[in-house]
N, C-alpha and C. Protein backbone atom coordinates (compact mmCIF):
# COMPACT_ATOMS: atom_id res chain seq x y z
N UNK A 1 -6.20 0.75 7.63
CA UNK A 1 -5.98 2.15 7.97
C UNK A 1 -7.28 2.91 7.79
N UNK A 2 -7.32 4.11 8.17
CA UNK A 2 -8.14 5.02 8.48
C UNK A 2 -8.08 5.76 7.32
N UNK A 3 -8.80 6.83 6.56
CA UNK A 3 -8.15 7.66 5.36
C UNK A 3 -7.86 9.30 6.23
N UNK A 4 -6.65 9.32 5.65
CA UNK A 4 -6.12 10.77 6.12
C UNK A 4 -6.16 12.29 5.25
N UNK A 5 -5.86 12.95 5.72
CA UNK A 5 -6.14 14.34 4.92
C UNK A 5 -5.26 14.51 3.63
N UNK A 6 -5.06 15.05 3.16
CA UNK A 6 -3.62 15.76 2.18
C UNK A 6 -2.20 15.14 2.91
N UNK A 7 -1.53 14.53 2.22
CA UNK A 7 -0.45 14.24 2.86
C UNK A 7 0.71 13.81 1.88
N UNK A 8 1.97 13.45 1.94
CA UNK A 8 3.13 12.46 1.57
C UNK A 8 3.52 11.95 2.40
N UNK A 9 4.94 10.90 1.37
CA UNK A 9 5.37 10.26 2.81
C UNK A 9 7.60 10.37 2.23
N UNK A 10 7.96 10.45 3.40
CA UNK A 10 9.44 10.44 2.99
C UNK A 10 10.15 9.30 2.30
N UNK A 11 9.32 8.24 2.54
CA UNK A 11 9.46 7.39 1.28
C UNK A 11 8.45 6.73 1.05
N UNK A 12 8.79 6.15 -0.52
CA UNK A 12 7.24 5.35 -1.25
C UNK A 12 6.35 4.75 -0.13
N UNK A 13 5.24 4.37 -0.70
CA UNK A 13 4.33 3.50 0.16
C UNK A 13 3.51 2.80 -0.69
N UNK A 14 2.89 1.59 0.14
CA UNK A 14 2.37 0.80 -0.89
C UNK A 14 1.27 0.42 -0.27
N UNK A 15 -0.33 0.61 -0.58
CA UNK A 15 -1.59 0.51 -0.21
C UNK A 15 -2.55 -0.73 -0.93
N UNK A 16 -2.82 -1.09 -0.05
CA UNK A 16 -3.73 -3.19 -0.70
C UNK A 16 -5.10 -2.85 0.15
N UNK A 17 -5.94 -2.43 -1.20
CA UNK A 17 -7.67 -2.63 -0.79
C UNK A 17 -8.29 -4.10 -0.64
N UNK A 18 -8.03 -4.45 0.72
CA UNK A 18 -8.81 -6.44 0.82
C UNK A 18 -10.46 -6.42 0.42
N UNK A 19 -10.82 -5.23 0.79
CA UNK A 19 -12.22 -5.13 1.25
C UNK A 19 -12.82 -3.41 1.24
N UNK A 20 -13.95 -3.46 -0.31
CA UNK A 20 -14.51 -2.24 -0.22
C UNK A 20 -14.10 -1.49 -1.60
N UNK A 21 -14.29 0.21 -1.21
CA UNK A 21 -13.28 1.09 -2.25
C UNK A 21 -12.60 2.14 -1.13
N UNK A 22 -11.60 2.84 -1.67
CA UNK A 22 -10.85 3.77 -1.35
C UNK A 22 -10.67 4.46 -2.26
N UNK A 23 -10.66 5.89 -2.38
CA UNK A 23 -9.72 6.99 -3.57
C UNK A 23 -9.04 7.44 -2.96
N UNK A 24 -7.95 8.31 -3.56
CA UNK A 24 -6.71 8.95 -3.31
C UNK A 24 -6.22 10.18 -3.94
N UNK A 25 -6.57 10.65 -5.17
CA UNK A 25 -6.98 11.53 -6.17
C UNK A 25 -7.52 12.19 -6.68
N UNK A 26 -7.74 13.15 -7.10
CA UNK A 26 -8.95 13.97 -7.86
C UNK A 26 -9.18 13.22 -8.87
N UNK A 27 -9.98 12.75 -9.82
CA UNK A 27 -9.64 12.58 -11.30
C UNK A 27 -9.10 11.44 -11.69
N UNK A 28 -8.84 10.52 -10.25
CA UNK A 28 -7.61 9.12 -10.61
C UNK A 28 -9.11 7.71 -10.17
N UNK A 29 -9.03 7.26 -10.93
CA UNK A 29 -10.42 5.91 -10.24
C UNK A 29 -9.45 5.26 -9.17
N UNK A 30 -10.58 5.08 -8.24
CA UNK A 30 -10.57 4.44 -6.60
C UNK A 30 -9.77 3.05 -6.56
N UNK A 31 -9.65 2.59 -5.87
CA UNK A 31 -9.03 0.84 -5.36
C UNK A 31 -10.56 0.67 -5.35
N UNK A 32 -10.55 -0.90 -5.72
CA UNK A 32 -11.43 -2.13 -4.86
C UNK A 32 -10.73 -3.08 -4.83
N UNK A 33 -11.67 -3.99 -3.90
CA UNK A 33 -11.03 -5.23 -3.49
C UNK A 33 -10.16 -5.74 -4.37
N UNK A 34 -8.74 -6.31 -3.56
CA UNK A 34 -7.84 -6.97 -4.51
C UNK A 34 -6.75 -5.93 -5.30
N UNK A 35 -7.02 -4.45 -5.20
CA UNK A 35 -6.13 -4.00 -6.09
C UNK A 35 -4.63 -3.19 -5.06
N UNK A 36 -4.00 -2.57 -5.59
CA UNK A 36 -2.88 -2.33 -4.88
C UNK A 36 -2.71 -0.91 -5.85
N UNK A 37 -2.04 0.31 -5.17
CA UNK A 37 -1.86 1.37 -5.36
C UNK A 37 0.07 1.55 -4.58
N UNK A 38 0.59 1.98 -5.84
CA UNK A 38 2.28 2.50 -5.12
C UNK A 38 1.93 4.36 -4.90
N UNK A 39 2.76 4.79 -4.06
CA UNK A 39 2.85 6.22 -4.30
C UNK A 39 4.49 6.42 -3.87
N UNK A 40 5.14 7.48 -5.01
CA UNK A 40 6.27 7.23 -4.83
C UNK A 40 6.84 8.38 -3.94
N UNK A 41 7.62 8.66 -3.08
CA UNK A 41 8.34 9.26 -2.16
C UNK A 41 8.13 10.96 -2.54
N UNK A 42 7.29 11.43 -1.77
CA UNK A 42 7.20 13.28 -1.72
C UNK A 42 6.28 13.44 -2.73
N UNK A 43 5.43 12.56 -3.53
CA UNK A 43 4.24 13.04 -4.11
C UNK A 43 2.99 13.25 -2.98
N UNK A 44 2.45 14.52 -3.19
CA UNK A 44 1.61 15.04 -2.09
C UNK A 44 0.36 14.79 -2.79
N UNK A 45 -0.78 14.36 -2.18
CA UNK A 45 -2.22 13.60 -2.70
C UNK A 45 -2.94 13.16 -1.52
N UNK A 46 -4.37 13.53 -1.91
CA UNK A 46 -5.06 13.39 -0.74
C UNK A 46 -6.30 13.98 -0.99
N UNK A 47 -7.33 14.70 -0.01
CA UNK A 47 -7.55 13.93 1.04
C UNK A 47 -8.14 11.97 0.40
N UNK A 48 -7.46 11.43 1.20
CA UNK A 48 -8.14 10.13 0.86
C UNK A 48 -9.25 10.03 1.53
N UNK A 49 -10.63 9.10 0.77
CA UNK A 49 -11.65 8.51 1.29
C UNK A 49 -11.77 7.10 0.88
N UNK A 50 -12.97 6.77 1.62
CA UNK A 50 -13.08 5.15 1.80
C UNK A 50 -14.26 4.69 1.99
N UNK A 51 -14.71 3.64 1.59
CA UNK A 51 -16.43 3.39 1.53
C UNK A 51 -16.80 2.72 3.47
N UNK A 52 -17.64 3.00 3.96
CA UNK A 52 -17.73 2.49 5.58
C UNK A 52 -17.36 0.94 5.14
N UNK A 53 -17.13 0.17 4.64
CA UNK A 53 -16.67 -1.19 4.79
C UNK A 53 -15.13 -1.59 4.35
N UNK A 54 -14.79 -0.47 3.70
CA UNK A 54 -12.90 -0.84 3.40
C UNK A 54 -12.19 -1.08 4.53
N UNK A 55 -11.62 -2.48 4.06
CA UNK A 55 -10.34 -2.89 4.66
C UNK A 55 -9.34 -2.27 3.56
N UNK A 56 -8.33 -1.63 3.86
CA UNK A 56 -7.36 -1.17 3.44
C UNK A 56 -5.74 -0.91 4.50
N UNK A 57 -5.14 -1.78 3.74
CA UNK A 57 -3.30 -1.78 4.10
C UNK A 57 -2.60 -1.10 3.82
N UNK A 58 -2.12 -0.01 4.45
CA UNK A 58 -0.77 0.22 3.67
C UNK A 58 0.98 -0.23 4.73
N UNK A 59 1.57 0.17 3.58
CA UNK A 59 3.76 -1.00 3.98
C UNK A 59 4.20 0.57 3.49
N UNK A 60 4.56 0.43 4.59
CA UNK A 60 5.88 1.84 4.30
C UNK A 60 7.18 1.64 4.92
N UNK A 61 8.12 2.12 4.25
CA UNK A 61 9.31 1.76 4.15
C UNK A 61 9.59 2.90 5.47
N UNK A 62 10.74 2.46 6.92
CA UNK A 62 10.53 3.66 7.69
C UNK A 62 11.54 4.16 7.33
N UNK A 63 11.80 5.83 7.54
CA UNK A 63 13.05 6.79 7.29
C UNK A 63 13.89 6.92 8.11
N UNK A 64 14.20 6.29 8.91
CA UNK A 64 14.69 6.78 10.21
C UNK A 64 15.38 8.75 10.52
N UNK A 65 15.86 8.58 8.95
CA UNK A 65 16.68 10.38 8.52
C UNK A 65 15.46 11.72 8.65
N UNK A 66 13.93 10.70 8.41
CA UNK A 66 13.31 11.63 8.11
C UNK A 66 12.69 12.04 9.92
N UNK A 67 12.99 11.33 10.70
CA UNK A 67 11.94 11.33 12.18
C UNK A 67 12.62 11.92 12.56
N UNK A 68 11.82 12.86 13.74
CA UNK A 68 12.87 13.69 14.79
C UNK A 68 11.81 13.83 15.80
N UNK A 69 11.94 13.62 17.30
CA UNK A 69 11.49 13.66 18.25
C UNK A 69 11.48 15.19 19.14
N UNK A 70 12.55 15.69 18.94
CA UNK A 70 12.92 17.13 18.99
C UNK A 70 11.36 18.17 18.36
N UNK A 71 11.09 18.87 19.63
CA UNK A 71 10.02 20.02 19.63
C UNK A 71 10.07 20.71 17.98
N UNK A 72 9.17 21.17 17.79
CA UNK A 72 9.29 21.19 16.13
C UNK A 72 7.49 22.60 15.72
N UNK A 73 8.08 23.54 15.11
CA UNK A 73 7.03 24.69 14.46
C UNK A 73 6.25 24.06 13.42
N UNK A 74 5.46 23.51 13.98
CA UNK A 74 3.93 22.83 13.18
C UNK A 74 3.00 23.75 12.81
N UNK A 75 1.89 23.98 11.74
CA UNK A 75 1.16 24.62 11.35
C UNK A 75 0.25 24.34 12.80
N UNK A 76 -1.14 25.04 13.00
CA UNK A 76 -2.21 24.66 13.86
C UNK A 76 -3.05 23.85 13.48
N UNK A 77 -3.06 22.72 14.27
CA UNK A 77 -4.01 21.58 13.73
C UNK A 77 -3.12 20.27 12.97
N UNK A 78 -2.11 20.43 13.53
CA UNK A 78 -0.92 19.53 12.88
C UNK A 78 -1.29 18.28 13.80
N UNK A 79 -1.41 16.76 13.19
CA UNK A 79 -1.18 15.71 13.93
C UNK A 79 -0.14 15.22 13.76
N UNK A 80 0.79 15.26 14.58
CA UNK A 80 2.31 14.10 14.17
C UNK A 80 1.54 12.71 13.60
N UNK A 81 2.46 12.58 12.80
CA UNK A 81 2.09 10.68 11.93
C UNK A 81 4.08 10.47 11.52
N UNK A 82 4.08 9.02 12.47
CA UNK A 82 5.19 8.89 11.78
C UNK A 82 5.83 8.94 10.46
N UNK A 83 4.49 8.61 10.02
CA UNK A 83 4.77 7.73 8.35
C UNK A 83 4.08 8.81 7.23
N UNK A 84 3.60 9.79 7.53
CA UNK A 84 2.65 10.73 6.97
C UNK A 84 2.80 12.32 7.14
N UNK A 85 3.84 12.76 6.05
CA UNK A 85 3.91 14.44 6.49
C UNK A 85 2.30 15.22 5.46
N UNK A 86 1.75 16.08 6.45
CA UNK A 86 0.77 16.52 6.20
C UNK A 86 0.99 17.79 5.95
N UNK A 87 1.93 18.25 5.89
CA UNK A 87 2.46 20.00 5.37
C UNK A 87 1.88 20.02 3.63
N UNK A 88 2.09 21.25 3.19
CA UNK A 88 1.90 21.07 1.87
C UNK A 88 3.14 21.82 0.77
N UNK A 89 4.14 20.86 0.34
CA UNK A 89 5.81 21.35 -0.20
C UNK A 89 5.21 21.64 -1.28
N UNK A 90 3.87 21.68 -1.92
CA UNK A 90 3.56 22.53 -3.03
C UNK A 90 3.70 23.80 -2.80
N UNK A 91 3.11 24.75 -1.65
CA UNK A 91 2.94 26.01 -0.58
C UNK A 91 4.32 26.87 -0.71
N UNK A 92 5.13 26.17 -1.25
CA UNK A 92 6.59 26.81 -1.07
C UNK A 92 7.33 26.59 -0.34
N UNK A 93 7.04 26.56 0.79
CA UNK A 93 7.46 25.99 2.17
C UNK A 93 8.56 25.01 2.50
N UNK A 94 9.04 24.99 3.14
CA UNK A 94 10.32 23.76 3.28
C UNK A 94 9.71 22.80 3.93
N UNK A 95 9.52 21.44 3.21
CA UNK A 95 8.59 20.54 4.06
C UNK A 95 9.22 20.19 5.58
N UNK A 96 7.90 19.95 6.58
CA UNK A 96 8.08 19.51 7.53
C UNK A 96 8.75 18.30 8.18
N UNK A 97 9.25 18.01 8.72
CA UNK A 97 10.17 16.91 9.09
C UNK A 97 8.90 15.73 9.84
N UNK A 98 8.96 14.63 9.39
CA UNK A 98 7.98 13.59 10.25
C UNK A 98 8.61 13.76 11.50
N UNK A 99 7.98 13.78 12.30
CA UNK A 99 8.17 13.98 13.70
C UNK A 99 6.98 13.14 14.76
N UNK A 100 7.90 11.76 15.07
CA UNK A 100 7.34 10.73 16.03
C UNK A 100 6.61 10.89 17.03
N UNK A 101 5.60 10.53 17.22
CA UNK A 101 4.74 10.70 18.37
C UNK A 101 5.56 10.86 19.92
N UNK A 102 5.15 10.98 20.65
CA UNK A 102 5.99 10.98 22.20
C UNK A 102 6.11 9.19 22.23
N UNK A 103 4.83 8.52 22.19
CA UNK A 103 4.20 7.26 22.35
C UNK A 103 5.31 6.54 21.58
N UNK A 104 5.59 6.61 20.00
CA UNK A 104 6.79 6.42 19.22
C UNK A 104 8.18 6.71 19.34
N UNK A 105 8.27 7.20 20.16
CA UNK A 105 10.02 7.26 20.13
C UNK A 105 10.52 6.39 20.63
């Protein structure tokens, strides 16, 4: 994977550094090779980075409850990610619903 901005996910996910470093945290030490990171369901953390040579995996469990294909009031600058709500439910806000690419449905 690529590293993404601020984000959660509607359920846990589980990230395997083969190759390199990655962080995920302010304040939390990075993956390297060989290590594995859980994040559990609606903890919001981010932006992630990554050294130019990480190979990095992540396994996510899909929601099907959480996707909706249906037109949807996104902030500006919103990318749909199936697996990745990028709203911020710290903000107060009622988090955003993952909402499937066109390409994904």
């Amino acid at each position: 994977i690529g590293p993404l901005r601020a984000h959660y996910h509607t359920r846990g996910a589980l990230y395997y550094n083969a190759k390199g470093s990655s962080h995920y945290d302010t304040g939390v030490p990075g993956l390297h090779a060989g290590e594995l990171r859980f994040v559990q369901q609606g903890f919001y953390y981010g932006p992630e980075t990554m050294t130019d040579d990480a190979y990095v995996m992540s396994f996510h469990e899909p929601d099907p409850s959480a996707r909706s294909t249906a037109n949807s009031s996104t902030p500006s600058g919103f990318n749909p990610c199936s697996f990745a709500c990028c709203d911020d439910p710290n903000a107060g806000a009622t988090p955003v619903r993952c909402v499937a690419p066109s390409h994904d449905a």
